[in-house]
Protein backbone atom coordinates (compact mmCIF):
# COMPACT_ATOMS: atom_id res chain seq x y z
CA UNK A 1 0.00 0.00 0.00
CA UNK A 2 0.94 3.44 -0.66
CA UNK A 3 -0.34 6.86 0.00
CA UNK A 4 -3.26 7.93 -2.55
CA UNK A 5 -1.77 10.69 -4.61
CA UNK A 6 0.18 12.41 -6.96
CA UNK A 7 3.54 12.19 -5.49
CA UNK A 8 6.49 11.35 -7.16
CA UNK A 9 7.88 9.17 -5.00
CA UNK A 10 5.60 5.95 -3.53
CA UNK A 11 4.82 7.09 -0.14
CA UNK A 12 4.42 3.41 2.22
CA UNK A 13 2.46 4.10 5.27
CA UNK A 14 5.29 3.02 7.59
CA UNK A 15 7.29 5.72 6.73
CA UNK A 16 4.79 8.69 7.57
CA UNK A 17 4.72 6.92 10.79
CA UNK A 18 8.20 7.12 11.25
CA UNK A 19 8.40 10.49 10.04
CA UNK A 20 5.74 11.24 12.93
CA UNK A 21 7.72 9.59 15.62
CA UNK A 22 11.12 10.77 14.51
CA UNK A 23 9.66 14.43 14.55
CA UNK A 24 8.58 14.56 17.95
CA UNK A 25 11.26 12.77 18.83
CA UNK A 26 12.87 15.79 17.59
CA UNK A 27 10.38 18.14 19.42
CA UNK A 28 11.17 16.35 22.87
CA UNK A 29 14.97 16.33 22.63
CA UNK A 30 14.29 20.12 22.01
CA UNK A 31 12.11 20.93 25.14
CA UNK A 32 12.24 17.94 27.47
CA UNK A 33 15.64 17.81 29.55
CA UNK A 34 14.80 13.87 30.34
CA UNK A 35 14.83 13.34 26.34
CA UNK A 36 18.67 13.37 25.50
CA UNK A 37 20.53 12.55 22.43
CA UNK A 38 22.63 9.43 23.76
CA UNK A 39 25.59 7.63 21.77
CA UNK A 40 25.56 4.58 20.06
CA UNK A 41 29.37 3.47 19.92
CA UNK A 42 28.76 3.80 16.24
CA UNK A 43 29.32 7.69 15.92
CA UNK A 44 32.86 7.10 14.67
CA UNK A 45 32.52 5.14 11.41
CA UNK A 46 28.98 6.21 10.50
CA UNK A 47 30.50 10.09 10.59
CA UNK A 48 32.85 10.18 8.04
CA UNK A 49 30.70 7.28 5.84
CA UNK A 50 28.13 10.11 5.86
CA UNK A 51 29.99 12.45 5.14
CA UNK A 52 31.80 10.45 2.13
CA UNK A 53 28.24 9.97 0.75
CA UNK A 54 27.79 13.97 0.95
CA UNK A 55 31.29 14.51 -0.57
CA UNK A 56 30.72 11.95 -3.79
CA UNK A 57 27.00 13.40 -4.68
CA UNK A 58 28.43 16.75 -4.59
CA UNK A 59 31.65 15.66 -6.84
CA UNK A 60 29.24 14.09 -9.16
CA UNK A 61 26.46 16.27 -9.73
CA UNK A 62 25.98 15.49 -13.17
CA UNK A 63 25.51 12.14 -12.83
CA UNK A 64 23.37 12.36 -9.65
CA UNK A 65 21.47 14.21 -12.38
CA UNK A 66 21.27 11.74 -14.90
CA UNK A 67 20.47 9.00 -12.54
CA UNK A 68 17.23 11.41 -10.60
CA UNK A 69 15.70 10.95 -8.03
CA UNK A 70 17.44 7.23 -7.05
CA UNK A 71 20.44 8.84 -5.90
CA UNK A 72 18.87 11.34 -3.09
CA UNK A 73 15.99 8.80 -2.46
CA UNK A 74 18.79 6.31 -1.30
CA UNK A 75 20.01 8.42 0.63
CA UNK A 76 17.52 9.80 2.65
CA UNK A 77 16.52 6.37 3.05
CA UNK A 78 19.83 5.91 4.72
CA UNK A 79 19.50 8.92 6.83
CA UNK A 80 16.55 7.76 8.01
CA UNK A 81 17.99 4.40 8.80
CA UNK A 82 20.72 5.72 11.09
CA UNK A 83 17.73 8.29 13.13
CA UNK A 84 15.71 5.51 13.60
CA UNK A 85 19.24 3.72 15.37
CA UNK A 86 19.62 6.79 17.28
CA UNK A 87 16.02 6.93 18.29
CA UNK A 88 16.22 3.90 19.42
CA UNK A 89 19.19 4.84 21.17
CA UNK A 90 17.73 7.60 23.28
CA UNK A 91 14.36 5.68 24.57
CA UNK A 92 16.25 1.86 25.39
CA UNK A 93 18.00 2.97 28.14
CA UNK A 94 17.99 -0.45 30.13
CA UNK A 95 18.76 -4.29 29.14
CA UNK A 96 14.73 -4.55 30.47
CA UNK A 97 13.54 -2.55 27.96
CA UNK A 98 15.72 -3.43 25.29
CA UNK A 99 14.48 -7.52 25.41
CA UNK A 100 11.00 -5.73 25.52
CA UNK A 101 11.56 -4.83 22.47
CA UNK A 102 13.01 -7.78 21.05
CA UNK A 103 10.15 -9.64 22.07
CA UNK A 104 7.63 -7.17 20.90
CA UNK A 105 9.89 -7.95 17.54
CA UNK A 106 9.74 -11.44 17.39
CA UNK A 107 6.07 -11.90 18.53
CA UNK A 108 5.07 -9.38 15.50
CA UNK A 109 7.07 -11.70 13.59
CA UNK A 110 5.94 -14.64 14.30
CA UNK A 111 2.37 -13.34 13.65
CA UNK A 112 3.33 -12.14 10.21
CA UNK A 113 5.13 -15.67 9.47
CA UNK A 114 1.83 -17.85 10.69
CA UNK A 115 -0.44 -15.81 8.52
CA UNK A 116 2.36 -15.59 5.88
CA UNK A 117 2.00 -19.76 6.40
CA UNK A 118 -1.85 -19.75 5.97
CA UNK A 119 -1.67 -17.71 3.15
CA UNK A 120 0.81 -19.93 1.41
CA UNK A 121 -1.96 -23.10 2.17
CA UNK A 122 -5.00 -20.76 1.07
CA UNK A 123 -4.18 -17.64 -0.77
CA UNK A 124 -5.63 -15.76 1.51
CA UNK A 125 -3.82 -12.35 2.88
CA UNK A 126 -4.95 -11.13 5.80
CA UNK A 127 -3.33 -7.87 5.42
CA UNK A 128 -5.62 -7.08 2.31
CA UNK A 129 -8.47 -5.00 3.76
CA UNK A 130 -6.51 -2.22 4.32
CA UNK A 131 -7.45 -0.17 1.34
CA UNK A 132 -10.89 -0.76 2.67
CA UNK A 133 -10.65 0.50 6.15
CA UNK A 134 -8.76 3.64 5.25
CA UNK A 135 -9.80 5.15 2.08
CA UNK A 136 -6.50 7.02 1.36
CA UNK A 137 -4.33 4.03 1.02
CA UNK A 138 -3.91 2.68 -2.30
CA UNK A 139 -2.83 -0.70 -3.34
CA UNK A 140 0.26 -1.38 -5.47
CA UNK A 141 0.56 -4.72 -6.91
CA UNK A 142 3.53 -6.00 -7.96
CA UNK A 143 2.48 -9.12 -9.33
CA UNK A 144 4.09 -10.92 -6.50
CA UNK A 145 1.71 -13.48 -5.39
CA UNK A 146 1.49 -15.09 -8.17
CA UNK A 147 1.19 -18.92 -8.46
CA UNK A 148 4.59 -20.10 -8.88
CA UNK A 149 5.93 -24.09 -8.35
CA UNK A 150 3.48 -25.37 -6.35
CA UNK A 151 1.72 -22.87 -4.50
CA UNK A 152 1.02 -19.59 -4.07
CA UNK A 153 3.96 -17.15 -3.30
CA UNK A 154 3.24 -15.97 0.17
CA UNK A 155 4.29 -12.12 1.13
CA UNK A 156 2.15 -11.38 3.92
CA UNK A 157 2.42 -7.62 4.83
CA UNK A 158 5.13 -6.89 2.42
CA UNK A 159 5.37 -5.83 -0.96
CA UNK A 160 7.41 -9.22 -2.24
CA UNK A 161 7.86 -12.31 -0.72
CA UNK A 162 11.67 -11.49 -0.99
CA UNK A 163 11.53 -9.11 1.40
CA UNK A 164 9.22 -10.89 3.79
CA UNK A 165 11.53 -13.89 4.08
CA UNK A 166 14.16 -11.17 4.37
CA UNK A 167 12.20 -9.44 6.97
CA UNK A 168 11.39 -13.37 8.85
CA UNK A 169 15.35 -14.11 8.26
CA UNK A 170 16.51 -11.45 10.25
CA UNK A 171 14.53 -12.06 13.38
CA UNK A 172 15.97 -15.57 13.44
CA UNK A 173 18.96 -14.70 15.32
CA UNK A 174 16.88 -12.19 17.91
CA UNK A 175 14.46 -15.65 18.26
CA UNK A 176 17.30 -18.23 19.09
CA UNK A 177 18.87 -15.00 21.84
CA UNK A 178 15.59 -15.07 23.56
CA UNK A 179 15.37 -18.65 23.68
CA UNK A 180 18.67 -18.86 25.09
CA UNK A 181 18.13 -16.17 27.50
CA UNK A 182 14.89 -17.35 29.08
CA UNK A 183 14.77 -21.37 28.09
């Protein structure tokens, strides 16, 4: 799903969201002395990779030109990546809350991989009613789910079932470290 409109860019709702949350993020580190900027240990090489990325778009202008939009859309996207980090950063301020939210992680996960499962069995998505519960959203197909082998390609609330096993993938690691941690 994207946002209804004439944008030039496909809009995905998760991102507004984040935009939301990373601007009053903003707005609290600004008024709210409890609300501090903290550091991640990754300040060093994130610094001068950003600034690298800064220095090559401006020594290439022409052919950040030629290639558009890609070039600054990858990089905000990148930005964004490393706020969301330092977000994070500021509000996990104890090992509590940071297995909170590795749980909260892996039990969204494993909801998205059992319907992901049921969809494979009965081609049915359960994230498809979106559209119809808020009017503004507007569905992108990308020809994913298609029938392919001997089923139905599952991608659950993603946009390709790529991503959604890369998405399911990634958590395995956070799984098997709560496992371990509480048996």
């Amino acid at each position: 799903y994207t946002v209804a409109g004439n944008l030039p860019i496909e809009l995905e709702p998760y991102r507004i969201v984040i935009m939301i949350v990373l601007a009053c993020w903003f707005c609290a580190l600004l008024v709210d002395p409890q609300v501090r900027w903290r550091r991640t240990g990754l300040e060093w090489p994130i610094g001068p990779l950003v600034a690298e990325l800064l220095l090559s778009m401006a020594a290439n202008l022409t052919r950040v030109n030629a290639a558009g939009a890609t070039v600054v859309k990858n990089f905000t996207f990148f930005v964004s990546y490393l706020l969301v980090v330092f977000f994070i950063a500021s509000i996990v301020r104890s090992r509590r809350d940071l297995d909170r939210m590795v749980r909260l992680l892996v039990a969204g996960g494993t909801i998205i991989a059992f319907s992901s499962l049921v969809e494979w069995k009965t081609a049915t998505n359960f994230y498809n009613w979106y559209g119809h519960a808020l009017p503004f959203l507007h569905y992108v197909d990308e020809g994913a789910a298609m029938q392919r082998g001997s089923g139905v390609r599952a991608r659950g609330s993603a946009q390709h079932p790529i991503a959604l096993s890369a998405a399911l993938v990634m958590l395995v690691p956070l799984a098997y470290y709560l496992f371990r941690r509480d048996k």
